[in-house]
PDB file of N, CA and C in Angstrom:
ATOM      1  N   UNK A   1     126.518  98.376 115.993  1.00  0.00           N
ATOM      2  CA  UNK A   1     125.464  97.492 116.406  1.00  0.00           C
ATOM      3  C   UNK A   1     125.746  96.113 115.827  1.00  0.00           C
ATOM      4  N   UNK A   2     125.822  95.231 117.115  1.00  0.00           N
ATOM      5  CA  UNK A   2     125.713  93.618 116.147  1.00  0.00           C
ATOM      6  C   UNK A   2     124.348  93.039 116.420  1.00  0.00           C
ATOM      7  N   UNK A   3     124.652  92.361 115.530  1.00  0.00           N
ATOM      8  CA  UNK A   3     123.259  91.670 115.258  1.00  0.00           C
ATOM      9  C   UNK A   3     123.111  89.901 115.154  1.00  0.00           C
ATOM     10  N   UNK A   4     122.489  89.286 115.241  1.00  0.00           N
ATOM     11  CA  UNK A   4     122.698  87.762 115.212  1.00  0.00           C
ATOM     12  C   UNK A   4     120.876  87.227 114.765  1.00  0.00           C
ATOM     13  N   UNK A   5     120.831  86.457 113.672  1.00  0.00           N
ATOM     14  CA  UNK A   5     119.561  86.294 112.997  1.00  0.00           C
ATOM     15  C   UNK A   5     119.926  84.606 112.682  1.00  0.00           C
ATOM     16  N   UNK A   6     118.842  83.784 113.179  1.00  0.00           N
ATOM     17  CA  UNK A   6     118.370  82.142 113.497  1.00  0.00           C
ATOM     18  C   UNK A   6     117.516  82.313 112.604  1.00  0.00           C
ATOM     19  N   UNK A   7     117.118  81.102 111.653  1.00  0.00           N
ATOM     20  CA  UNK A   7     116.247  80.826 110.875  1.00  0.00           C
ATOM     21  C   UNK A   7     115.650  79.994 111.779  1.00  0.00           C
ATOM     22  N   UNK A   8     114.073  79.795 112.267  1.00  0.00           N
ATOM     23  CA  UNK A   8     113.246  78.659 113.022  1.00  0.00           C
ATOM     24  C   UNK A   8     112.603  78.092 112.028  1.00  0.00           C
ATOM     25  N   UNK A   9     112.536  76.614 112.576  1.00  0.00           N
ATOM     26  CA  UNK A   9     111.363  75.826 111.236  1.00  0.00           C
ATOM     27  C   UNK A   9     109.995  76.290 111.786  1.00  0.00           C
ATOM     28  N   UNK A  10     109.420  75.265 110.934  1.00  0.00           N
ATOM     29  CA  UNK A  10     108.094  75.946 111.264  1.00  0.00           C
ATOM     30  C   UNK A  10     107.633  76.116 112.491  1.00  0.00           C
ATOM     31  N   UNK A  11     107.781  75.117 113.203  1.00  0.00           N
ATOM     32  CA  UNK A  11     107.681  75.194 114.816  1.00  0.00           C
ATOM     33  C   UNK A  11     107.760  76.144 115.507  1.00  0.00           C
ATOM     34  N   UNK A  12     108.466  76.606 115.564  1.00  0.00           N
ATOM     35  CA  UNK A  12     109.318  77.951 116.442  1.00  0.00           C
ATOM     36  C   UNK A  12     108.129  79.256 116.208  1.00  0.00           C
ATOM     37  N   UNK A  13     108.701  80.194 116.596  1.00  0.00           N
ATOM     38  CA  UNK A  13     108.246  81.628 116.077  1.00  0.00           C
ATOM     39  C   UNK A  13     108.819  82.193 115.644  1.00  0.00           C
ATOM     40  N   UNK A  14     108.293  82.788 114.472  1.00  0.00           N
ATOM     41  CA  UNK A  14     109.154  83.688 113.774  1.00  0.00           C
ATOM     42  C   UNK A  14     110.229  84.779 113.938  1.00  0.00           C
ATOM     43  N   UNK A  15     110.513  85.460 113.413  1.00  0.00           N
ATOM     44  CA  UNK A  15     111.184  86.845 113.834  1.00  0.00           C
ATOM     45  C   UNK A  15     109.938  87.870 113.585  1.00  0.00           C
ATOM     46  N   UNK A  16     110.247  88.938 114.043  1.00  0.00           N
ATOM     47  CA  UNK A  16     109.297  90.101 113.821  1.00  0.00           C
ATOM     48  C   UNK A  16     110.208  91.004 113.764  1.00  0.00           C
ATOM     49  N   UNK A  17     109.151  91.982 112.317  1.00  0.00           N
ATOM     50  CA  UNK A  17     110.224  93.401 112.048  1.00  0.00           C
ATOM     51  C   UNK A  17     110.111  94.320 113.000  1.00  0.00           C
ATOM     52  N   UNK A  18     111.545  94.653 112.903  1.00  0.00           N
ATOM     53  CA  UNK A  18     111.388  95.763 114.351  1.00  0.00           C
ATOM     54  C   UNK A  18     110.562  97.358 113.439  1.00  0.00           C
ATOM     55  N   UNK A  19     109.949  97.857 114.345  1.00  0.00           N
ATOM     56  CA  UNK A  19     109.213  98.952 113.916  1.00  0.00           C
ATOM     57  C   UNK A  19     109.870 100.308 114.537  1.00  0.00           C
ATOM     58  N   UNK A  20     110.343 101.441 114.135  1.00  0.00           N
ATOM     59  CA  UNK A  20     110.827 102.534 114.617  1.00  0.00           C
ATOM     60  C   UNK A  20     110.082 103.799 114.145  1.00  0.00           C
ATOM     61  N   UNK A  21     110.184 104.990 114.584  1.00  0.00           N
ATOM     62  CA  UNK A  21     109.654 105.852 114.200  1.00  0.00           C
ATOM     63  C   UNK A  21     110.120 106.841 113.304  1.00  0.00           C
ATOM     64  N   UNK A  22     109.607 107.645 112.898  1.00  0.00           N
ATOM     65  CA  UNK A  22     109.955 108.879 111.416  1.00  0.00           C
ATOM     66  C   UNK A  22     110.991 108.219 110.569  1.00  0.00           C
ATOM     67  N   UNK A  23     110.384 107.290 109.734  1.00  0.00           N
ATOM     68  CA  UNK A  23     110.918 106.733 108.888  1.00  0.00           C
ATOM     69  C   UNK A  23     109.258 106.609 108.187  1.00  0.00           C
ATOM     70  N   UNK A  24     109.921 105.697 107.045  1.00  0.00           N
ATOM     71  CA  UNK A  24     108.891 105.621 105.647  1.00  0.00           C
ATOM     72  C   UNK A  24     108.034 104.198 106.326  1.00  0.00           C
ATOM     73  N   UNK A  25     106.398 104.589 106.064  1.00  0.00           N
ATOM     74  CA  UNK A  25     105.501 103.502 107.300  1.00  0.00           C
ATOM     75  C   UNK A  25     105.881 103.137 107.979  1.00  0.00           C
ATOM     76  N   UNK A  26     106.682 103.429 108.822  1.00  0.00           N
ATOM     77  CA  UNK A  26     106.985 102.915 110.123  1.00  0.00           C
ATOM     78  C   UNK A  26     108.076 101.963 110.514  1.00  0.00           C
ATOM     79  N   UNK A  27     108.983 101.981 109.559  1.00  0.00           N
ATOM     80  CA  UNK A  27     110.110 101.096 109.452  1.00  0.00           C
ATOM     81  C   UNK A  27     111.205 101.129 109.432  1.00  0.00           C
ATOM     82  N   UNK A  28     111.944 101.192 110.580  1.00  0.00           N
ATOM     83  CA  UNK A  28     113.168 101.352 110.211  1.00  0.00           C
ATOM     84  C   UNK A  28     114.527 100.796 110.075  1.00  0.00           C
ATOM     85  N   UNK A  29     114.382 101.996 108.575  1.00  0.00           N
ATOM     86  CA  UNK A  29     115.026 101.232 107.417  1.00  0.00           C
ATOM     87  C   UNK A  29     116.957 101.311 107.453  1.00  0.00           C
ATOM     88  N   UNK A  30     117.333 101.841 108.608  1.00  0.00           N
ATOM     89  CA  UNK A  30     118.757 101.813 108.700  1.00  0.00           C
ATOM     90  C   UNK A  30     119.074 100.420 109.889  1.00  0.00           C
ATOM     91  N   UNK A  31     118.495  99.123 109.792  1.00  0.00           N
ATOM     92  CA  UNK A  31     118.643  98.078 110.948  1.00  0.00           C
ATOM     93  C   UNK A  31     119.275  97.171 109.731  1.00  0.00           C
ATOM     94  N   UNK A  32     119.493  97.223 108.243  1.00  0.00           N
ATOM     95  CA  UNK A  32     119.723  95.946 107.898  1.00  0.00           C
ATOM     96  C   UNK A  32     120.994  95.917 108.204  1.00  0.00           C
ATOM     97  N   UNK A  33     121.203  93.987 108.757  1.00  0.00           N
ATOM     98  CA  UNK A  33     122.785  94.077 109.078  1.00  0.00           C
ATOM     99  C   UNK A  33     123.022  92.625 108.089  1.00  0.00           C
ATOM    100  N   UNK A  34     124.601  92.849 107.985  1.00  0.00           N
ATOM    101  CA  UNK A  34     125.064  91.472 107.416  1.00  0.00           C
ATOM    102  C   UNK A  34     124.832  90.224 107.882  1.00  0.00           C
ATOM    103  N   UNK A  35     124.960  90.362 109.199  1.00  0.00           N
ATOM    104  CA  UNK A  35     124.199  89.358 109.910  1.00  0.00           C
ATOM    105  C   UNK A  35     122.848  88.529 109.030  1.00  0.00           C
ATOM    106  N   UNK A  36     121.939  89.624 109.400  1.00  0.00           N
ATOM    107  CA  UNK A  36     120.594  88.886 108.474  1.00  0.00           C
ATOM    108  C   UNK A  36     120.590  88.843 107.019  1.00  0.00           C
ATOM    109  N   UNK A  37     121.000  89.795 106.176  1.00  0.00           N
ATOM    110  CA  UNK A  37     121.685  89.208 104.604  1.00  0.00           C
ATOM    111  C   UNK A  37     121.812  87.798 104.342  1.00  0.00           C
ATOM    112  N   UNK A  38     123.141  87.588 105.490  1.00  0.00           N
ATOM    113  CA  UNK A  38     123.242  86.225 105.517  1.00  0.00           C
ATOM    114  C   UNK A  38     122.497  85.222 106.021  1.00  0.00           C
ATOM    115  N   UNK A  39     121.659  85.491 106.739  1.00  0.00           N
ATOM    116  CA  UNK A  39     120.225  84.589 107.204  1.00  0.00           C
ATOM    117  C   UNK A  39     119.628  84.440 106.436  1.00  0.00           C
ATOM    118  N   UNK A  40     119.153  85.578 105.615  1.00  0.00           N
ATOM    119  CA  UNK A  40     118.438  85.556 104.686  1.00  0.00           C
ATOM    120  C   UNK A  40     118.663  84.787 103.061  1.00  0.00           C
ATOM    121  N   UNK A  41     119.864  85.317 102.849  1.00  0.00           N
ATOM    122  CA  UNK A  41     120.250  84.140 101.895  1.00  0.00           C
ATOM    123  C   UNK A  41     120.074  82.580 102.189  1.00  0.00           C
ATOM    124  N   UNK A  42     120.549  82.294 103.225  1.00  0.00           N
ATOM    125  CA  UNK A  42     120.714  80.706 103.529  1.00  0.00           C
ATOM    126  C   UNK A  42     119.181  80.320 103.179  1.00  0.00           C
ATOM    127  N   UNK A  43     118.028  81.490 103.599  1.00  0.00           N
ATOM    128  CA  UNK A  43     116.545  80.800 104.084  1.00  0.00           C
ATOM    129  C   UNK A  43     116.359  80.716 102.460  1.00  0.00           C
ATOM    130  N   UNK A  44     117.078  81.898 101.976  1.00  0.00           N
ATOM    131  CA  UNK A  44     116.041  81.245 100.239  1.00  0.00           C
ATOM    132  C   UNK A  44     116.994  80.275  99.829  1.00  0.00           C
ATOM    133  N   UNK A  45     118.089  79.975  99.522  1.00  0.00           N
ATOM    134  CA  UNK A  45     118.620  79.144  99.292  1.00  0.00           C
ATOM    135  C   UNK A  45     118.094  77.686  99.953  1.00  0.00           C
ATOM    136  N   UNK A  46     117.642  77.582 100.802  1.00  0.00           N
ATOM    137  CA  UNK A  46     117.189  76.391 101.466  1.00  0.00           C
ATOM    138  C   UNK A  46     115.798  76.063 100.602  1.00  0.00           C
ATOM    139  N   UNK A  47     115.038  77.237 100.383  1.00  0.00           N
ATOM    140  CA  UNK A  47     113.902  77.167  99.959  1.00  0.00           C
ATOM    141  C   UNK A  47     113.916  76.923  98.346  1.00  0.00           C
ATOM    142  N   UNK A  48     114.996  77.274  97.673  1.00  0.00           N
ATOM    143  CA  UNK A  48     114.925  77.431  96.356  1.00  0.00           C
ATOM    144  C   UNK A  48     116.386  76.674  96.150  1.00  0.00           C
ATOM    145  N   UNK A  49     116.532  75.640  95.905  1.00  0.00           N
ATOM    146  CA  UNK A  49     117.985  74.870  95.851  1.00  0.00           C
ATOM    147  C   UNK A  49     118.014  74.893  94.123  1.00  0.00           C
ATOM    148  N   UNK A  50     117.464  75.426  93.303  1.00  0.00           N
ATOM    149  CA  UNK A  50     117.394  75.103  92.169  1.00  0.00           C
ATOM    150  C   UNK A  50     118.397  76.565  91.673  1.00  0.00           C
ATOM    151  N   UNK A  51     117.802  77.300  92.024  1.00  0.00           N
ATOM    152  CA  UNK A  51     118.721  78.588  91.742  1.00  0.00           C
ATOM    153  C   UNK A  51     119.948  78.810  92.719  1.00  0.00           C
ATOM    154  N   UNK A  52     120.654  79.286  91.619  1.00  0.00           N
ATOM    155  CA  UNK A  52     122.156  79.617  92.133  1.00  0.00           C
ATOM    156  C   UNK A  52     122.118  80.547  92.806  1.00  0.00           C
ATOM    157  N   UNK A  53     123.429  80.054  93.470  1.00  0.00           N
ATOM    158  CA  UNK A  53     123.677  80.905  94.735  1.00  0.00           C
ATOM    159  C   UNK A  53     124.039  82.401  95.116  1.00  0.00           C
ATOM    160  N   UNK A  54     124.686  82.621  93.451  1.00  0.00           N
ATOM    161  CA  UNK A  54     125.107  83.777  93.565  1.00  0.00           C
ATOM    162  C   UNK A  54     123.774  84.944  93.006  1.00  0.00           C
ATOM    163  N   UNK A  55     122.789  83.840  92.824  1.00  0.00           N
ATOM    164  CA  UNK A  55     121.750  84.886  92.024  1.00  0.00           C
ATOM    165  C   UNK A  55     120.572  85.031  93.232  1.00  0.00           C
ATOM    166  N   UNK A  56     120.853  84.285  94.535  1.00  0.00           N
ATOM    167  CA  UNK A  56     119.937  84.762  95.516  1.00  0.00           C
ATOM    168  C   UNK A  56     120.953  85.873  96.182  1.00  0.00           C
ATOM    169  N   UNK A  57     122.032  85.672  96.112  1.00  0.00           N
ATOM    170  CA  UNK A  57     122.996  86.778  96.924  1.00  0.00           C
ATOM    171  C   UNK A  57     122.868  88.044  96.270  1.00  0.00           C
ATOM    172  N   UNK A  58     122.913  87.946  95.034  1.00  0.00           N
ATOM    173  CA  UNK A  58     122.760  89.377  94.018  1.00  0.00           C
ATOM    174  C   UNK A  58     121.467  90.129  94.593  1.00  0.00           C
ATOM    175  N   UNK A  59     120.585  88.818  94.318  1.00  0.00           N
ATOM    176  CA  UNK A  59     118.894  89.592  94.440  1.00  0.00           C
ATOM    177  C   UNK A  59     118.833  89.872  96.009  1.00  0.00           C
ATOM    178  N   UNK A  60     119.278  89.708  96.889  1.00  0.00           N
ATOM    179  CA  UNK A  60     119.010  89.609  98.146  1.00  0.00           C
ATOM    180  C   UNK A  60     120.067  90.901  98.959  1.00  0.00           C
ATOM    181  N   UNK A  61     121.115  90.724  97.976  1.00  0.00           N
ATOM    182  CA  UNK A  61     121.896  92.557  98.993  1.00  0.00           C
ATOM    183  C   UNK A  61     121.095  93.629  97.884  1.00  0.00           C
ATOM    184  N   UNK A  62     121.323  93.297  96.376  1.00  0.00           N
ATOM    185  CA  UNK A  62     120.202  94.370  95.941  1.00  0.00           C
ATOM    186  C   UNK A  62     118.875  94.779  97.117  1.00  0.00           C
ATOM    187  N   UNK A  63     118.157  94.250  97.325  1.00  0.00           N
ATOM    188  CA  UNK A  63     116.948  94.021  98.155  1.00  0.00           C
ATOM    189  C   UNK A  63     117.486  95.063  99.447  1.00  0.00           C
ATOM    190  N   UNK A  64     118.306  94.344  99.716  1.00  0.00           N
ATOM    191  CA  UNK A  64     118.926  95.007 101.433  1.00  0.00           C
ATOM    192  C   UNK A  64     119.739  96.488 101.095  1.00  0.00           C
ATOM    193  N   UNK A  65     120.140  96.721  99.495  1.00  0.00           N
ATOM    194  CA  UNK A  65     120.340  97.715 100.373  1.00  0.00           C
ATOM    195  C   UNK A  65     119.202  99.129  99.759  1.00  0.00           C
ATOM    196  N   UNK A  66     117.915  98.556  98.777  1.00  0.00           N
ATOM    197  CA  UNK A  66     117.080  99.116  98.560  1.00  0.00           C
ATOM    198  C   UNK A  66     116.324  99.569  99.916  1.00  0.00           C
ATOM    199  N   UNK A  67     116.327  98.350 100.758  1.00  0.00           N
ATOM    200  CA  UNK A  67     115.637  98.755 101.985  1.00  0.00           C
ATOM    201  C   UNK A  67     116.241  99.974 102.689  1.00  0.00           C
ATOM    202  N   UNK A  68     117.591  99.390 103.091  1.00  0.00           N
ATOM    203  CA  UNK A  68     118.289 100.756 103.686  1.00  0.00           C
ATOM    204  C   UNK A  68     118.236 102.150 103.283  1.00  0.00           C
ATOM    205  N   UNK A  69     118.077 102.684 101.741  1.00  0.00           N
ATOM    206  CA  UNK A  69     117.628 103.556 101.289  1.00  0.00           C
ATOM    207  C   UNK A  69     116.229 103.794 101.428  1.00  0.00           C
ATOM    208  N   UNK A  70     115.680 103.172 101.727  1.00  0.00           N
ATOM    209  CA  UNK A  70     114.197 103.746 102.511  1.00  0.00           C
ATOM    210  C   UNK A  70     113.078 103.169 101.199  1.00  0.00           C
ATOM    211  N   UNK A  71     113.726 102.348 100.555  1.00  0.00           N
ATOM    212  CA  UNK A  71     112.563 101.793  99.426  1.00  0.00           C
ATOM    213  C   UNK A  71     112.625 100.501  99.363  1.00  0.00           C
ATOM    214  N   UNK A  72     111.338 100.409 100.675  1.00  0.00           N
ATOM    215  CA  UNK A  72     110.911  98.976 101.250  1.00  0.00           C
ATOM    216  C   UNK A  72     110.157  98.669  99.796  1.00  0.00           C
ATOM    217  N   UNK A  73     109.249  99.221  99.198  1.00  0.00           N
ATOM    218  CA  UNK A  73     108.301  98.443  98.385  1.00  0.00           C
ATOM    219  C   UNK A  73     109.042  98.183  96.784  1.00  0.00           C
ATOM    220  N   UNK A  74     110.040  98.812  96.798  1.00  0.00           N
ATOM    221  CA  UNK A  74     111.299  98.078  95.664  1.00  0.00           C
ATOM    222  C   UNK A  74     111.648  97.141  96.062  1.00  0.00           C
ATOM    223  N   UNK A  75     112.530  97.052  97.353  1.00  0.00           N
ATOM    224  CA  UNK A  75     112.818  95.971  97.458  1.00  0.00           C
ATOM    225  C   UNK A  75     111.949  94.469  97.633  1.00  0.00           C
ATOM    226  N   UNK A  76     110.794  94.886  98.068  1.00  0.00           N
ATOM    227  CA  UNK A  76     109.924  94.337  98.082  1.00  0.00           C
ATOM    228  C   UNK A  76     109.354  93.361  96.560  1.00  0.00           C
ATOM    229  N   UNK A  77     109.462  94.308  95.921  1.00  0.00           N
ATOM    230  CA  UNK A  77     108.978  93.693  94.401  1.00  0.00           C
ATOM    231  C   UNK A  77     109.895  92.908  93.759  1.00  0.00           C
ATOM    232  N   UNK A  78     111.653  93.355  94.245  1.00  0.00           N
ATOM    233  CA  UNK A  78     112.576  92.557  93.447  1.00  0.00           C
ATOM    234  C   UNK A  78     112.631  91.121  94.084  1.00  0.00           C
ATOM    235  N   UNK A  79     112.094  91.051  95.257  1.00  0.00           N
ATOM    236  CA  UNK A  79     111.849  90.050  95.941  1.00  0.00           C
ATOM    237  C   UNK A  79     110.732  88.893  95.499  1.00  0.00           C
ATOM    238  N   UNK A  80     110.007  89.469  95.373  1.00  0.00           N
ATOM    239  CA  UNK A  80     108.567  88.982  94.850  1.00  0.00           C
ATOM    240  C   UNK A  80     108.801  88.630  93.422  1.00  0.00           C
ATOM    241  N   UNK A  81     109.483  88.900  92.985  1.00  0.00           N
ATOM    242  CA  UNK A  81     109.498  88.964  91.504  1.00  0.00           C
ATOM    243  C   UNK A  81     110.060  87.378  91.041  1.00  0.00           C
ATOM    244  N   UNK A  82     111.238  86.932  92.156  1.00  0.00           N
ATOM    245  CA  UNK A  82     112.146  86.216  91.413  1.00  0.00           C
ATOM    246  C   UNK A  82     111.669  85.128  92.656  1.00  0.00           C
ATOM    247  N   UNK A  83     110.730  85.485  93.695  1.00  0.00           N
ATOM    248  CA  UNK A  83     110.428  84.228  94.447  1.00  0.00           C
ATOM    249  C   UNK A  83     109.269  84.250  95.192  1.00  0.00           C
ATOM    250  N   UNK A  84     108.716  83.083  95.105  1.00  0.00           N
ATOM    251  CA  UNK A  84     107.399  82.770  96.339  1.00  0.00           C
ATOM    252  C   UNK A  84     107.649  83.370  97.752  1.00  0.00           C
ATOM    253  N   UNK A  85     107.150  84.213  97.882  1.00  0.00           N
ATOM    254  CA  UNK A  85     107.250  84.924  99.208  1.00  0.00           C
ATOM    255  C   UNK A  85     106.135  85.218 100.074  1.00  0.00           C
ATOM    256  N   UNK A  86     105.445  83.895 100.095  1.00  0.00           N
ATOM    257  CA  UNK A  86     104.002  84.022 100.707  1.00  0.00           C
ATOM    258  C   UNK A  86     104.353  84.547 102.118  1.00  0.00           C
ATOM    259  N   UNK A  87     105.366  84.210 102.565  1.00  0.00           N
ATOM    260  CA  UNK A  87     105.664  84.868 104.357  1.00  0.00           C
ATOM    261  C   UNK A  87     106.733  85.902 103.996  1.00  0.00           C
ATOM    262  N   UNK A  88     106.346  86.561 102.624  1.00  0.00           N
ATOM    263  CA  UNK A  88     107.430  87.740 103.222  1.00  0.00           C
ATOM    264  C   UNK A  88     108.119  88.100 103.833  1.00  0.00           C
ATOM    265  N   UNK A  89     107.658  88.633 105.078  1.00  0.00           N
ATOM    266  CA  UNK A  89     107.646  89.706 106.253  1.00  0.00           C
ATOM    267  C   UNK A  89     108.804  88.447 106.860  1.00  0.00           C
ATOM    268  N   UNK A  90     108.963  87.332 106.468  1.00  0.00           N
ATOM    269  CA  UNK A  90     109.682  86.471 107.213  1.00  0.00           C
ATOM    270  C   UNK A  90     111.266  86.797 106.902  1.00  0.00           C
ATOM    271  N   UNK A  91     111.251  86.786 105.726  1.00  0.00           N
ATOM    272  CA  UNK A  91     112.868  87.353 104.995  1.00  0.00           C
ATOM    273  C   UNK A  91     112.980  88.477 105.069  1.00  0.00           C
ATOM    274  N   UNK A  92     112.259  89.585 105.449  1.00  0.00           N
ATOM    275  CA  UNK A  92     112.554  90.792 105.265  1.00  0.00           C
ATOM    276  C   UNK A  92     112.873  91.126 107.134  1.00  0.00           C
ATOM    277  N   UNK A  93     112.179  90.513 107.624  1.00  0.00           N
ATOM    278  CA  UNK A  93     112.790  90.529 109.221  1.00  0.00           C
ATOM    279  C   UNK A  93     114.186  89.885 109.570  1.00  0.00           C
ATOM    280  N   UNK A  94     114.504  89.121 108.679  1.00  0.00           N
ATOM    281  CA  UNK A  94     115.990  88.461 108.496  1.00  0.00           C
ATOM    282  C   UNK A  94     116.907  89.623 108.490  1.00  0.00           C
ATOM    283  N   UNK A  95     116.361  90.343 106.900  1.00  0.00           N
ATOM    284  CA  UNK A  95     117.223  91.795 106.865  1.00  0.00           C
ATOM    285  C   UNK A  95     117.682  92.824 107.714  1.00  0.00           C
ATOM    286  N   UNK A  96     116.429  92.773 108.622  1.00  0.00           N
ATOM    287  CA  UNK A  96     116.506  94.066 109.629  1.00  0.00           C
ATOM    288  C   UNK A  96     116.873  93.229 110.921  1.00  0.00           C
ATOM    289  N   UNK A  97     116.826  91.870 111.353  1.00  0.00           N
ATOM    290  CA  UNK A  97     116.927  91.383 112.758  1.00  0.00           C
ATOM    291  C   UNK A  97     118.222  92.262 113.234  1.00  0.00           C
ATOM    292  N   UNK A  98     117.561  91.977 114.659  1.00  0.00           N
ATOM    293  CA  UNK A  98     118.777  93.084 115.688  1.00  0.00           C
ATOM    294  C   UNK A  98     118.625  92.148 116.756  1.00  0.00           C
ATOM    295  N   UNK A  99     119.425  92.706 117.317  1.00  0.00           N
ATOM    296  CA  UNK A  99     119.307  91.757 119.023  1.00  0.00           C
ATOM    297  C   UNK A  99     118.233  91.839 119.837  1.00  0.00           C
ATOM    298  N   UNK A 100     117.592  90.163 120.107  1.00  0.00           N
ATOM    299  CA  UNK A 100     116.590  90.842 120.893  1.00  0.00           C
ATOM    300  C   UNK A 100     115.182  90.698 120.114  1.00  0.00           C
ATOM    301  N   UNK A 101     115.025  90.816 118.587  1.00  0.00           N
ATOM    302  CA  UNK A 101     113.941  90.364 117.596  1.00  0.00           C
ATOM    303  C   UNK A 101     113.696  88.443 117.556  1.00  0.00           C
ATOM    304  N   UNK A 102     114.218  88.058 117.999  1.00  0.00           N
ATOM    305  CA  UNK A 102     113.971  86.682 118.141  1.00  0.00           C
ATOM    306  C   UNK A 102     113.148  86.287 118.803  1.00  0.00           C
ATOM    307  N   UNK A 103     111.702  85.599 118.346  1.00  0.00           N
ATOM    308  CA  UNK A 103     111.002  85.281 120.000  1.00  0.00           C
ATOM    309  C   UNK A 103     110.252  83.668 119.910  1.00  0.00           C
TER     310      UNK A 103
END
């Protein structure tokens, strides 16, 4: 599966997490691709220019591949922990974007 993940400014619309079934709440947790890793890094890095780069990359495949193991609300916290994540759901749809989640 490839995948391709756009960061929009505010303007735009977001991404949305894709939702699948018999998985843990409703999420499924085998979509993260490198693709969005790397979306996702760039977006905190854009957002957080103060911290290094290699310490959003650390915290951010940690994160991705907590998700993939099916422990959204770990990854969730290591997330939260080390950054303002009032739109969450925004970086974590980075993780999982697939083709087609763009709207």
């Amino acid at each position: 599966m490839t995948a391709s993940a756009t960061l929009a400014d505010d303007t735009d619309t977001e991404l949305h997490l894709t939702v699948g079934s018999g998985t843990q709440k409703g999420l499924n947790t085998d979509l993260v691709t490198a693709e969005g890793t790397v979306a996702a890094i760039q977006h905190l890095a854009s957002e957080y220019p103060e911290k290094p780069l290699w310490q959003i990359q650390l915290l951010v495949n940690m994160a991705a591949s907590d998700w993939t193991n099916g422990h959204e609300e770990l990854a969730m916290k290591a997330l939260t922990r080390e950054f303002d994540l009032t739109n969450a759901t925004r970086v974590v749809a980075l993780l999982v974007a697939t083709p087609g989640t763009p709207r």
